[in-house]
Structure formats: C-alpha cells, structure tokens
C-alpha atoms as a PDB file:
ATOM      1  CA  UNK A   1     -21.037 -22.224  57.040  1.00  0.00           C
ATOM      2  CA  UNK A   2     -19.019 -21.319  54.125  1.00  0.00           C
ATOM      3  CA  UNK A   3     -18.974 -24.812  52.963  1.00  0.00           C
ATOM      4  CA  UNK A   4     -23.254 -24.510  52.265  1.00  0.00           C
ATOM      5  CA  UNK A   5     -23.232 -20.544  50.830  1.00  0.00           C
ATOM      6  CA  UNK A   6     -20.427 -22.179  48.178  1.00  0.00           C
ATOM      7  CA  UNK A   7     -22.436 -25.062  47.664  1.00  0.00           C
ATOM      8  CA  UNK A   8     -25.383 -22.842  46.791  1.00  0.00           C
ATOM      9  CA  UNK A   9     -23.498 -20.786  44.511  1.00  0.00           C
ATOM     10  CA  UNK A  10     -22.317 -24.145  42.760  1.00  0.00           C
ATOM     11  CA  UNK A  11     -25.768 -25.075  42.182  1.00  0.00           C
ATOM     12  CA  UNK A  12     -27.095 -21.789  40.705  1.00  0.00           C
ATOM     13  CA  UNK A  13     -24.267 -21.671  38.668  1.00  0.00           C
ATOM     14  CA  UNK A  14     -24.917 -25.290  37.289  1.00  0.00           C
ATOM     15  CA  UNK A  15     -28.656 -24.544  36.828  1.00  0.00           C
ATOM     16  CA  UNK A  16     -27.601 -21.489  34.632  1.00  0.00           C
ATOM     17  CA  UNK A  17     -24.773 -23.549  32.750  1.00  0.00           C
ATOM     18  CA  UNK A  18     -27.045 -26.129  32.401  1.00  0.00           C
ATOM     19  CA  UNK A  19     -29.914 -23.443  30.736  1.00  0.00           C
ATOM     20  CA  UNK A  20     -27.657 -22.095  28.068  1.00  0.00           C
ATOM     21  CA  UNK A  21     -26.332 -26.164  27.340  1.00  0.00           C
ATOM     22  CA  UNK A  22     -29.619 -27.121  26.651  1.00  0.00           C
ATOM     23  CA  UNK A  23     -30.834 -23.830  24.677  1.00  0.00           C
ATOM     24  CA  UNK A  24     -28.320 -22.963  22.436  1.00  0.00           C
ATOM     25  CA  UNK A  25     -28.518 -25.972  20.603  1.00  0.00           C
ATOM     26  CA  UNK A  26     -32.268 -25.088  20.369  1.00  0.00           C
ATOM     27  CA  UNK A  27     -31.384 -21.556  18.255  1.00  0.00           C
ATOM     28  CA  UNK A  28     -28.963 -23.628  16.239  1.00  0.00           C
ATOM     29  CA  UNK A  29     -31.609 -25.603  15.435  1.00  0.00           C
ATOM     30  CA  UNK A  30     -33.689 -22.514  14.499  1.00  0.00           C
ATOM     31  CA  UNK A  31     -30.696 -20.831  12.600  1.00  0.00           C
ATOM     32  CA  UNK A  32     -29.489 -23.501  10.590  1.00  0.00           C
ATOM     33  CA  UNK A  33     -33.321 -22.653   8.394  1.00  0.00           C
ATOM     34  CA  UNK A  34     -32.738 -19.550   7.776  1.00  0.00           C
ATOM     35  CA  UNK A  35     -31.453 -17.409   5.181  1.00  0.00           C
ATOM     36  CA  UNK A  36     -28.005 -16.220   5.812  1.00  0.00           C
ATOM     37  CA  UNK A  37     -28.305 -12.161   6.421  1.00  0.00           C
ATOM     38  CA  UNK A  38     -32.077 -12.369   6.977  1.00  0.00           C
ATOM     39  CA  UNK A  39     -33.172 -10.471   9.644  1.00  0.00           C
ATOM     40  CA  UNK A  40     -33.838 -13.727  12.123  1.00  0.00           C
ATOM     41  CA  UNK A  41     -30.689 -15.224  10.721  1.00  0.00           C
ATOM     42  CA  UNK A  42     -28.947 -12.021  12.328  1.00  0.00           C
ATOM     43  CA  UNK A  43     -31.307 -11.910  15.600  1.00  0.00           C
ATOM     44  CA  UNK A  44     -30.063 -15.618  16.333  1.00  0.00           C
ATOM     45  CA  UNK A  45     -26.644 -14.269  15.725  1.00  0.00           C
ATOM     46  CA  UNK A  46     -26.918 -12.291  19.115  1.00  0.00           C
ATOM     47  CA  UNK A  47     -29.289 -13.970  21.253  1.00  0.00           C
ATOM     48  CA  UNK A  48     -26.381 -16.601  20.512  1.00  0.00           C
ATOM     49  CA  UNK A  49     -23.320 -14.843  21.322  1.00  0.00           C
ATOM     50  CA  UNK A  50     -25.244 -13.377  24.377  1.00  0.00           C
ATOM     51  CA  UNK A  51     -26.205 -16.702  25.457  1.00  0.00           C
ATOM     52  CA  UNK A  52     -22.738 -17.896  25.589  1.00  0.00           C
ATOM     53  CA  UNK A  53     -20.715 -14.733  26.570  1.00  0.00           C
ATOM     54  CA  UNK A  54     -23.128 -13.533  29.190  1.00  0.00           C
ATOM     55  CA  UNK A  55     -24.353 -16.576  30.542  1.00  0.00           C
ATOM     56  CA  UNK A  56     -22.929 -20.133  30.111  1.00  0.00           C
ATOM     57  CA  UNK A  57     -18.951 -19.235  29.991  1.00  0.00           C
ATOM     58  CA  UNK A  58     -19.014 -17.329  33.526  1.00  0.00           C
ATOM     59  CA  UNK A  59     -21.808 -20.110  34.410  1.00  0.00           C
ATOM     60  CA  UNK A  60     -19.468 -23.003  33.707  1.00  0.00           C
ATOM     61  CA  UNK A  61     -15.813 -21.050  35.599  1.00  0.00           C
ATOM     62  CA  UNK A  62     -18.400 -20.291  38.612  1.00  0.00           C
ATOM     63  CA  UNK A  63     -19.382 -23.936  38.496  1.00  0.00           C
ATOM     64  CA  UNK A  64     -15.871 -25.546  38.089  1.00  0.00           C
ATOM     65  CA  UNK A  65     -14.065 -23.153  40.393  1.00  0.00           C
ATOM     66  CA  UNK A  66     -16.751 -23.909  43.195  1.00  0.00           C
ATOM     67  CA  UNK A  67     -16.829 -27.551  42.616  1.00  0.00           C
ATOM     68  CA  UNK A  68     -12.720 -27.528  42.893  1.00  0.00           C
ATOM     69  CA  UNK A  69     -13.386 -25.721  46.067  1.00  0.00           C
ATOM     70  CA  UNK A  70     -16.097 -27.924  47.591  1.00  0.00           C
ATOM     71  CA  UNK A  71     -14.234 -31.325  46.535  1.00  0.00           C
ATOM     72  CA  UNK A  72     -11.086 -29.883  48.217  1.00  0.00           C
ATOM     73  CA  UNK A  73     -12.617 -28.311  51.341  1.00  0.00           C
ATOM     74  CA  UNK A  74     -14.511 -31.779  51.976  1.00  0.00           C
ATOM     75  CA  UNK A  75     -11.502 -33.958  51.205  1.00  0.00           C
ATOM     76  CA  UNK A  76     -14.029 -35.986  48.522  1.00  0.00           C
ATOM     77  CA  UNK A  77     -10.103 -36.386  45.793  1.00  0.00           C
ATOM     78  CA  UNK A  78     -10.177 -39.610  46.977  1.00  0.00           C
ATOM     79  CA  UNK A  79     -13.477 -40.844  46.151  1.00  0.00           C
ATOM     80  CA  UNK A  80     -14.050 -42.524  42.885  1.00  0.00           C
ATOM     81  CA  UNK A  81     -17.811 -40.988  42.625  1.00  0.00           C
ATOM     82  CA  UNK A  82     -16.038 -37.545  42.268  1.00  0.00           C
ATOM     83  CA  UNK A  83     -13.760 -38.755  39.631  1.00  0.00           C
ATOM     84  CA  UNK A  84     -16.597 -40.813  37.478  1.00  0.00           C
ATOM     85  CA  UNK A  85     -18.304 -37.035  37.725  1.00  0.00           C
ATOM     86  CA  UNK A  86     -15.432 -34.616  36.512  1.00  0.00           C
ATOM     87  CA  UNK A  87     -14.919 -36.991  33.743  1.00  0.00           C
ATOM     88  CA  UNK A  88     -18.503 -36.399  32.666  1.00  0.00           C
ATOM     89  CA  UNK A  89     -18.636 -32.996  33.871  1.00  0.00           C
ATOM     90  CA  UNK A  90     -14.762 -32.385  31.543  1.00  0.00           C
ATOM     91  CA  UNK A  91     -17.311 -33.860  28.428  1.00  0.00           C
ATOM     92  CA  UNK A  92     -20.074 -31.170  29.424  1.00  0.00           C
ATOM     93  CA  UNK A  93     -17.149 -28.669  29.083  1.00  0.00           C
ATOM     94  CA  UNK A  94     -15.598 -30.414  26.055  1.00  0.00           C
ATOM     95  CA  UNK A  95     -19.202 -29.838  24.035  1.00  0.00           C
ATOM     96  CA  UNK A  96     -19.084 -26.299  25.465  1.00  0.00           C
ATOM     97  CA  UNK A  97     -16.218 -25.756  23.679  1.00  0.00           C
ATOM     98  CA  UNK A  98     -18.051 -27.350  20.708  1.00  0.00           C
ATOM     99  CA  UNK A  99     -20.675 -24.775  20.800  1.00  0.00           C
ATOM    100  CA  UNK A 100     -18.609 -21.835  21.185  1.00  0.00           C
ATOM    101  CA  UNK A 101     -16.600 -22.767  17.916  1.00  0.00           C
ATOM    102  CA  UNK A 102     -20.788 -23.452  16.575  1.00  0.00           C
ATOM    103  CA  UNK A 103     -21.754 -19.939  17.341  1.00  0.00           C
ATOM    104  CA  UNK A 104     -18.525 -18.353  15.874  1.00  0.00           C
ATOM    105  CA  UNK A 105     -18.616 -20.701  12.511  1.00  0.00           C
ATOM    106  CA  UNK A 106     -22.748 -19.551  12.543  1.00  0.00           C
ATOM    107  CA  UNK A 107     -21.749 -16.137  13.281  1.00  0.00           C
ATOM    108  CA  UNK A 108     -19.507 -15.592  10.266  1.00  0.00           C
ATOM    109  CA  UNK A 109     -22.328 -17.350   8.035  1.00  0.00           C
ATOM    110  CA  UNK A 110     -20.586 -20.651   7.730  1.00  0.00           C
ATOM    111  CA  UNK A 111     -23.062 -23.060   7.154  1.00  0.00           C
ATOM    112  CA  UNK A 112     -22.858 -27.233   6.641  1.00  0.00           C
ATOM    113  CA  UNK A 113     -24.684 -28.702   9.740  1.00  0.00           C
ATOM    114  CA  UNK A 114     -28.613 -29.332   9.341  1.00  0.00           C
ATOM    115  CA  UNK A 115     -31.252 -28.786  12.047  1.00  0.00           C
ATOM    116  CA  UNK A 116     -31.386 -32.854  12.528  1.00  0.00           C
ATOM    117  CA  UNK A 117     -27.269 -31.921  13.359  1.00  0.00           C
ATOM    118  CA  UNK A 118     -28.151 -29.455  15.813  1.00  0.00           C
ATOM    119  CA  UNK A 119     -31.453 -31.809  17.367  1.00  0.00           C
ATOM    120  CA  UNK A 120     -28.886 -34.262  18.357  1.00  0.00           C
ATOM    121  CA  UNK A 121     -26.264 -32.429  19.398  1.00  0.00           C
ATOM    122  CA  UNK A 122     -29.080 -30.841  21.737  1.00  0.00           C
ATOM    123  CA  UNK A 123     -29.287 -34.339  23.669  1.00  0.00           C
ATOM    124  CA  UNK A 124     -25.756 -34.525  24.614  1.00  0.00           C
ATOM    125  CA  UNK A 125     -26.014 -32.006  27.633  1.00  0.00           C
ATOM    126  CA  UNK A 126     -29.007 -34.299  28.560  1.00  0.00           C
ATOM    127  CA  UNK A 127     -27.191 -37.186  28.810  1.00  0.00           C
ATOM    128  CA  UNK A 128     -23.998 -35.634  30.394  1.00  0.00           C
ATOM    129  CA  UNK A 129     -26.272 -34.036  33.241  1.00  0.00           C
ATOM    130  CA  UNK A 130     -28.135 -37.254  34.137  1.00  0.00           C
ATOM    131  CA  UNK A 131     -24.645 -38.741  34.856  1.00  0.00           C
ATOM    132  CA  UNK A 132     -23.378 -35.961  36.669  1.00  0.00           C
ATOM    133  CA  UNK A 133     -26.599 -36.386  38.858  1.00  0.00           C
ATOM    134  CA  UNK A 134     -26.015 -39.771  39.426  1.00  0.00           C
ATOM    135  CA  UNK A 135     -22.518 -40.060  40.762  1.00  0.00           C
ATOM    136  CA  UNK A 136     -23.203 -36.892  43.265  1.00  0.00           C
ATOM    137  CA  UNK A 137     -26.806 -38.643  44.828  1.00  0.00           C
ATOM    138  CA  UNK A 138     -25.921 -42.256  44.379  1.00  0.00           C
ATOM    139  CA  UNK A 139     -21.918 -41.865  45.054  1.00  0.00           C
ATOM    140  CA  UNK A 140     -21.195 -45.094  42.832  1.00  0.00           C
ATOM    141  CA  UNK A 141     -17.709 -46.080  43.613  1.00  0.00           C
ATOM    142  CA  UNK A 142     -17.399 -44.442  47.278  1.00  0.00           C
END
C-alpha cells in the first residue's frame, strides 16, 4: 500500500517539476525584452525566483527521493529501462541547474542571452520528458 501512496506523490511531484521546467524558460523569454530596472523587468525577477525556490527545487528532491525509493522498494536497479531514464531524468536536473544559475545571472541584471536563447532552451525539458515517458511505459531494455 505504501508502494502506490509513494508512487502518487512521485507523480505530483513530477507534474509540478515538470510545470516550473517548462515555464520558467517562458519568463526568460519575456525578461530578456525588457528594460533592466523597469517595473516588469523587476516583477519577472520574483515570479522567477518564486518559481524556482517555491516550486521546482522541492518539486525535483520530492521527485528524485521518491523515485530512489520506488526503484529500490521494487528491486527495478537491475533493469536497463530504469537506467536509460535516470540518465535522462540526471539531464532534466542538469538544465535545472542551468536555470537556477539563469535566474540568478537575470536577477543581478546580467544580460547576453536573447529571447530566441531562451525559446530553445524552453524545448529541452520537452524533449527530456518525452524520454523519461518512454522508458517507464515502454520499458526498452527490460
């Protein structure tokens, strides 16, 4: 019974991960036109920060530290679907990490990356996910 109530909080937890992965790129998208110290340049500033802080970096332990427990618990270590999907899943965190250092360079006014940046770097997640999804329905590799 545990086994199901952790599984449920790993998928919340990768639905809200997932939310903030594909959003925040969106603001940096909308912050990299404006004026540094405008008024939207500043709003952006904290829906940003909140977004990560709040959101995505307890999101993304919630979802690790459940998926370590579910692997474990159902004996899956030895499967090479699980291993295709934490290497994508170690990317999604990799451009998390990437984003952090975005909002902290954006927060401090540092500026060098264009909206067309920020529009690609807003695919990534996509891309990431739809592998993730494949190697947990399909199980290549089992």
């Amino acid at each position: 019974m545990a086994y199901n109530w952790v599984k449920v909080l790993h998928v919340v937890a990768i639905i809200s991960w997932m939310a903030g992965m594909l959003y925040l790129p969106r603001l940096f998208v909308y912050h990299a036109v404006q004026e540094p110290g405008s008024g939207a340049s500043e709003m952006l500033k904290v829906m940003e920060r909140r977004l990560l802080r709040f959101i995505m970096n307890p999101a993304m332990v919630v979802a690790w530290l459940t998926g370590l427990w579910l692997a474990y618990s159902a004996s899956f270590w030895s499967q090479g679907w699980l291993h295709g999907k934490l290497l994508f899943v170690l990317a999604l965190s990799g451009v998390h990490g990437f984003l952090g250092a975005e909002v902290k360079r954006l927060a401090t006014d540092q500026r060098g990356r264009d909206q067309k940046f920020y529009r690609i770097v807003n695919e990534i997640p996509t891309v990431l996910m739809v592998g993730i999804v494949i190697f947990v329905i399909v199980k290549p590799f089992a």
